[in-house]
C-alpha atoms as a PDB file:
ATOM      1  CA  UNK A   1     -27.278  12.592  21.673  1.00  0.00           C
ATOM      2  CA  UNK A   2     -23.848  13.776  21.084  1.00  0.00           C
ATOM      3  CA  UNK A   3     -20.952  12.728  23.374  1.00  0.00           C
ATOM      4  CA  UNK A   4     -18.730  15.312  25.445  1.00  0.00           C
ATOM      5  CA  UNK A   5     -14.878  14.404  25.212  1.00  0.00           C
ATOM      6  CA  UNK A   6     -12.711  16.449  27.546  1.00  0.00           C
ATOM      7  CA  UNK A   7      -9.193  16.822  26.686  1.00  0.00           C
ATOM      8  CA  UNK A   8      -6.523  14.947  27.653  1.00  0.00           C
ATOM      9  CA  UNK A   9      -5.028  17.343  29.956  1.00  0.00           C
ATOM     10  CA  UNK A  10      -8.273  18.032  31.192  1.00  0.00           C
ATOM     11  CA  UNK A  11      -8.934  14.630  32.305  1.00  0.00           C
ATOM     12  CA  UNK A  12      -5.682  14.663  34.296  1.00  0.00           C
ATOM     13  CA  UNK A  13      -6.764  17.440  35.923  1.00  0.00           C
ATOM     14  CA  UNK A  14     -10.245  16.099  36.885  1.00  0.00           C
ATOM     15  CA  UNK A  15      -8.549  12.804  38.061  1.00  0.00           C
ATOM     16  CA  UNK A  16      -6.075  14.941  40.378  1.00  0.00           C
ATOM     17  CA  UNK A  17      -9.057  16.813  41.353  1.00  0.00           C
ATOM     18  CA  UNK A  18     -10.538  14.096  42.884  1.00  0.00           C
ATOM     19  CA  UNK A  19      -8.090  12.323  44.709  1.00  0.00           C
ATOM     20  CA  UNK A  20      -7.861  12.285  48.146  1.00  0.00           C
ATOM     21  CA  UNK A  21      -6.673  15.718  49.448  1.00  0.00           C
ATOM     22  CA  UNK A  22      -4.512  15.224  52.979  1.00  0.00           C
ATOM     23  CA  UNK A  23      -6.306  16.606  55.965  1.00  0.00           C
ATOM     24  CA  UNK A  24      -5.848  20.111  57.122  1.00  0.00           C
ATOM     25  CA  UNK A  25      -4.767  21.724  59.724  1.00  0.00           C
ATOM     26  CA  UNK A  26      -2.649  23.788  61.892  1.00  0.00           C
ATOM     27  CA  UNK A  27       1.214  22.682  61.516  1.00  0.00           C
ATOM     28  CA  UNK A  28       3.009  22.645  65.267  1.00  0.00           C
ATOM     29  CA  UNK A  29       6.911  23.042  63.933  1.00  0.00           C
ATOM     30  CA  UNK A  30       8.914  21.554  66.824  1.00  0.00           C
ATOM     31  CA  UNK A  31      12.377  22.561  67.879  1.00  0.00           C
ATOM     32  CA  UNK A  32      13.648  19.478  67.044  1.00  0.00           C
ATOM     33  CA  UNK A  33      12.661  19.943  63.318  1.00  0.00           C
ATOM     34  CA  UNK A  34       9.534  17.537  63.586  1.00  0.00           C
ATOM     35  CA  UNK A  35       6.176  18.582  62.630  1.00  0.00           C
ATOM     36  CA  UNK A  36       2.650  17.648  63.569  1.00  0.00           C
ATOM     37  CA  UNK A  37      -0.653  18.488  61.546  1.00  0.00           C
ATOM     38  CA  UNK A  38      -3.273  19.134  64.177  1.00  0.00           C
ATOM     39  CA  UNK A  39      -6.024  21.220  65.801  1.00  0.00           C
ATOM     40  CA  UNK A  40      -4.855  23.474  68.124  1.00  0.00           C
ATOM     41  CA  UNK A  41      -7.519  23.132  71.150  1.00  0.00           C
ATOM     42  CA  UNK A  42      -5.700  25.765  73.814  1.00  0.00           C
ATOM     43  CA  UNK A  43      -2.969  27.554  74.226  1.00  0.00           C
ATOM     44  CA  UNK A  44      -1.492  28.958  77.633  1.00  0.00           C
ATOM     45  CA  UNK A  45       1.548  29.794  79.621  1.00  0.00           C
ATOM     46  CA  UNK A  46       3.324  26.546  79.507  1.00  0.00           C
ATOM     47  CA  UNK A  47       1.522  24.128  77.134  1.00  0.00           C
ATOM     48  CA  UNK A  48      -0.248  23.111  73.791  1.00  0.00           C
ATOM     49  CA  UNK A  49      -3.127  21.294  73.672  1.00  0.00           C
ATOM     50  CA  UNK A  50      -4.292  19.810  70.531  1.00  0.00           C
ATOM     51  CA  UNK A  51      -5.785  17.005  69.230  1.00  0.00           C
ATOM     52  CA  UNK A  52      -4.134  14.987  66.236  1.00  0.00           C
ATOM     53  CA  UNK A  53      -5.569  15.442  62.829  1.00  0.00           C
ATOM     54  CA  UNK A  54      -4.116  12.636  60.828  1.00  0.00           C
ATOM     55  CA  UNK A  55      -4.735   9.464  63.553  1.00  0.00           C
ATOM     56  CA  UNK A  56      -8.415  11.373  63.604  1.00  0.00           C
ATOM     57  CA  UNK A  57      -9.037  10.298  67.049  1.00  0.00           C
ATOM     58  CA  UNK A  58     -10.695  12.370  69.608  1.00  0.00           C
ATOM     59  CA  UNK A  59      -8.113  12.273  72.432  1.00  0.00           C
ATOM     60  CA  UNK A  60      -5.899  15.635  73.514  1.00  0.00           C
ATOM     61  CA  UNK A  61      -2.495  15.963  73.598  1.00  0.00           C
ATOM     62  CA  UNK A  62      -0.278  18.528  74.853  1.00  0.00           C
ATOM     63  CA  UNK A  63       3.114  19.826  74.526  1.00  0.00           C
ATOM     64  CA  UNK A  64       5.319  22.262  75.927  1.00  0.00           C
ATOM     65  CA  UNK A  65       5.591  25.494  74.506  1.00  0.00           C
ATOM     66  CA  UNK A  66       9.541  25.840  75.075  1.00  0.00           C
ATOM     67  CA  UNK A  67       9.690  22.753  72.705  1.00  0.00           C
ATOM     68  CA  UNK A  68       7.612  24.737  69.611  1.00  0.00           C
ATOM     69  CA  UNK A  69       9.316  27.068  67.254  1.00  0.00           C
ATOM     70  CA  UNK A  70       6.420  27.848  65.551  1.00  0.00           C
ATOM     71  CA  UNK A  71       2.634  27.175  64.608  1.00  0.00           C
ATOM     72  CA  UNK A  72       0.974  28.037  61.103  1.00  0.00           C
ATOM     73  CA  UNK A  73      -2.129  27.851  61.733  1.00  0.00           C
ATOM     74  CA  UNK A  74      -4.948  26.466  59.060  1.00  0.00           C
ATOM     75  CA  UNK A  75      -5.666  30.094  57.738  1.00  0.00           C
ATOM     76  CA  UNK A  76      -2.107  31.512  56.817  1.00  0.00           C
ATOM     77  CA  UNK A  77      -1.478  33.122  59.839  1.00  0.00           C
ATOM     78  CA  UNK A  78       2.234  32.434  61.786  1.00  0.00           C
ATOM     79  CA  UNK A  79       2.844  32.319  65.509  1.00  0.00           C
ATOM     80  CA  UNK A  80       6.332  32.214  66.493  1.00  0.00           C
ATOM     81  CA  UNK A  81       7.601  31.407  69.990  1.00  0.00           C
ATOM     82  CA  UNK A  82      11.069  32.496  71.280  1.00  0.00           C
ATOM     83  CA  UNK A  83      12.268  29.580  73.661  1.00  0.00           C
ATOM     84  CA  UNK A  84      13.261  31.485  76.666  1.00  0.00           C
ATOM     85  CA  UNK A  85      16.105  29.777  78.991  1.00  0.00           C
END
């Protein structure tokens, strides 16, 4: 039976590959340049509810919306929020 070698740069590739890939998520960007990777659960008037990706744990935060700049959300797409005074 003959014996399959992969190149070398190959191998790195595979062994990249299979590393542990960071969870994903939507990104809340905060006004005061902090961000959180989470799943956004609702969004109204006044507040953000999510639930925190990393930690993994099933309890829901919140924050308030004139403290977010912006969300990216898991597919690409960008909502900005204007803070209004």
């Amino acid at each position: 039976m003959a014996t399959v070698r992969f190149p070398p740069y190959l191998n790195f590739i595979l062994y990249q590959k299979s590393r542990a890939t960071p969870p994903q998520g939507d990104v809340i960007y905060k006004s005061d340049g902090s961000q959180i990777i989470v799943k956004i659960i609702e969004i109204d008037e006044t507040k953000i509810k999510y639930k925190n990706v990393i930690t993994g744990d099933n309890y829901i935060y919140s924050v308030n919306v004139k403290d977010v700049e912006k969300i990216v959300y898991s597919n690409g797409f960008c909502g900005k929020y204007e803070m209004n005074n």
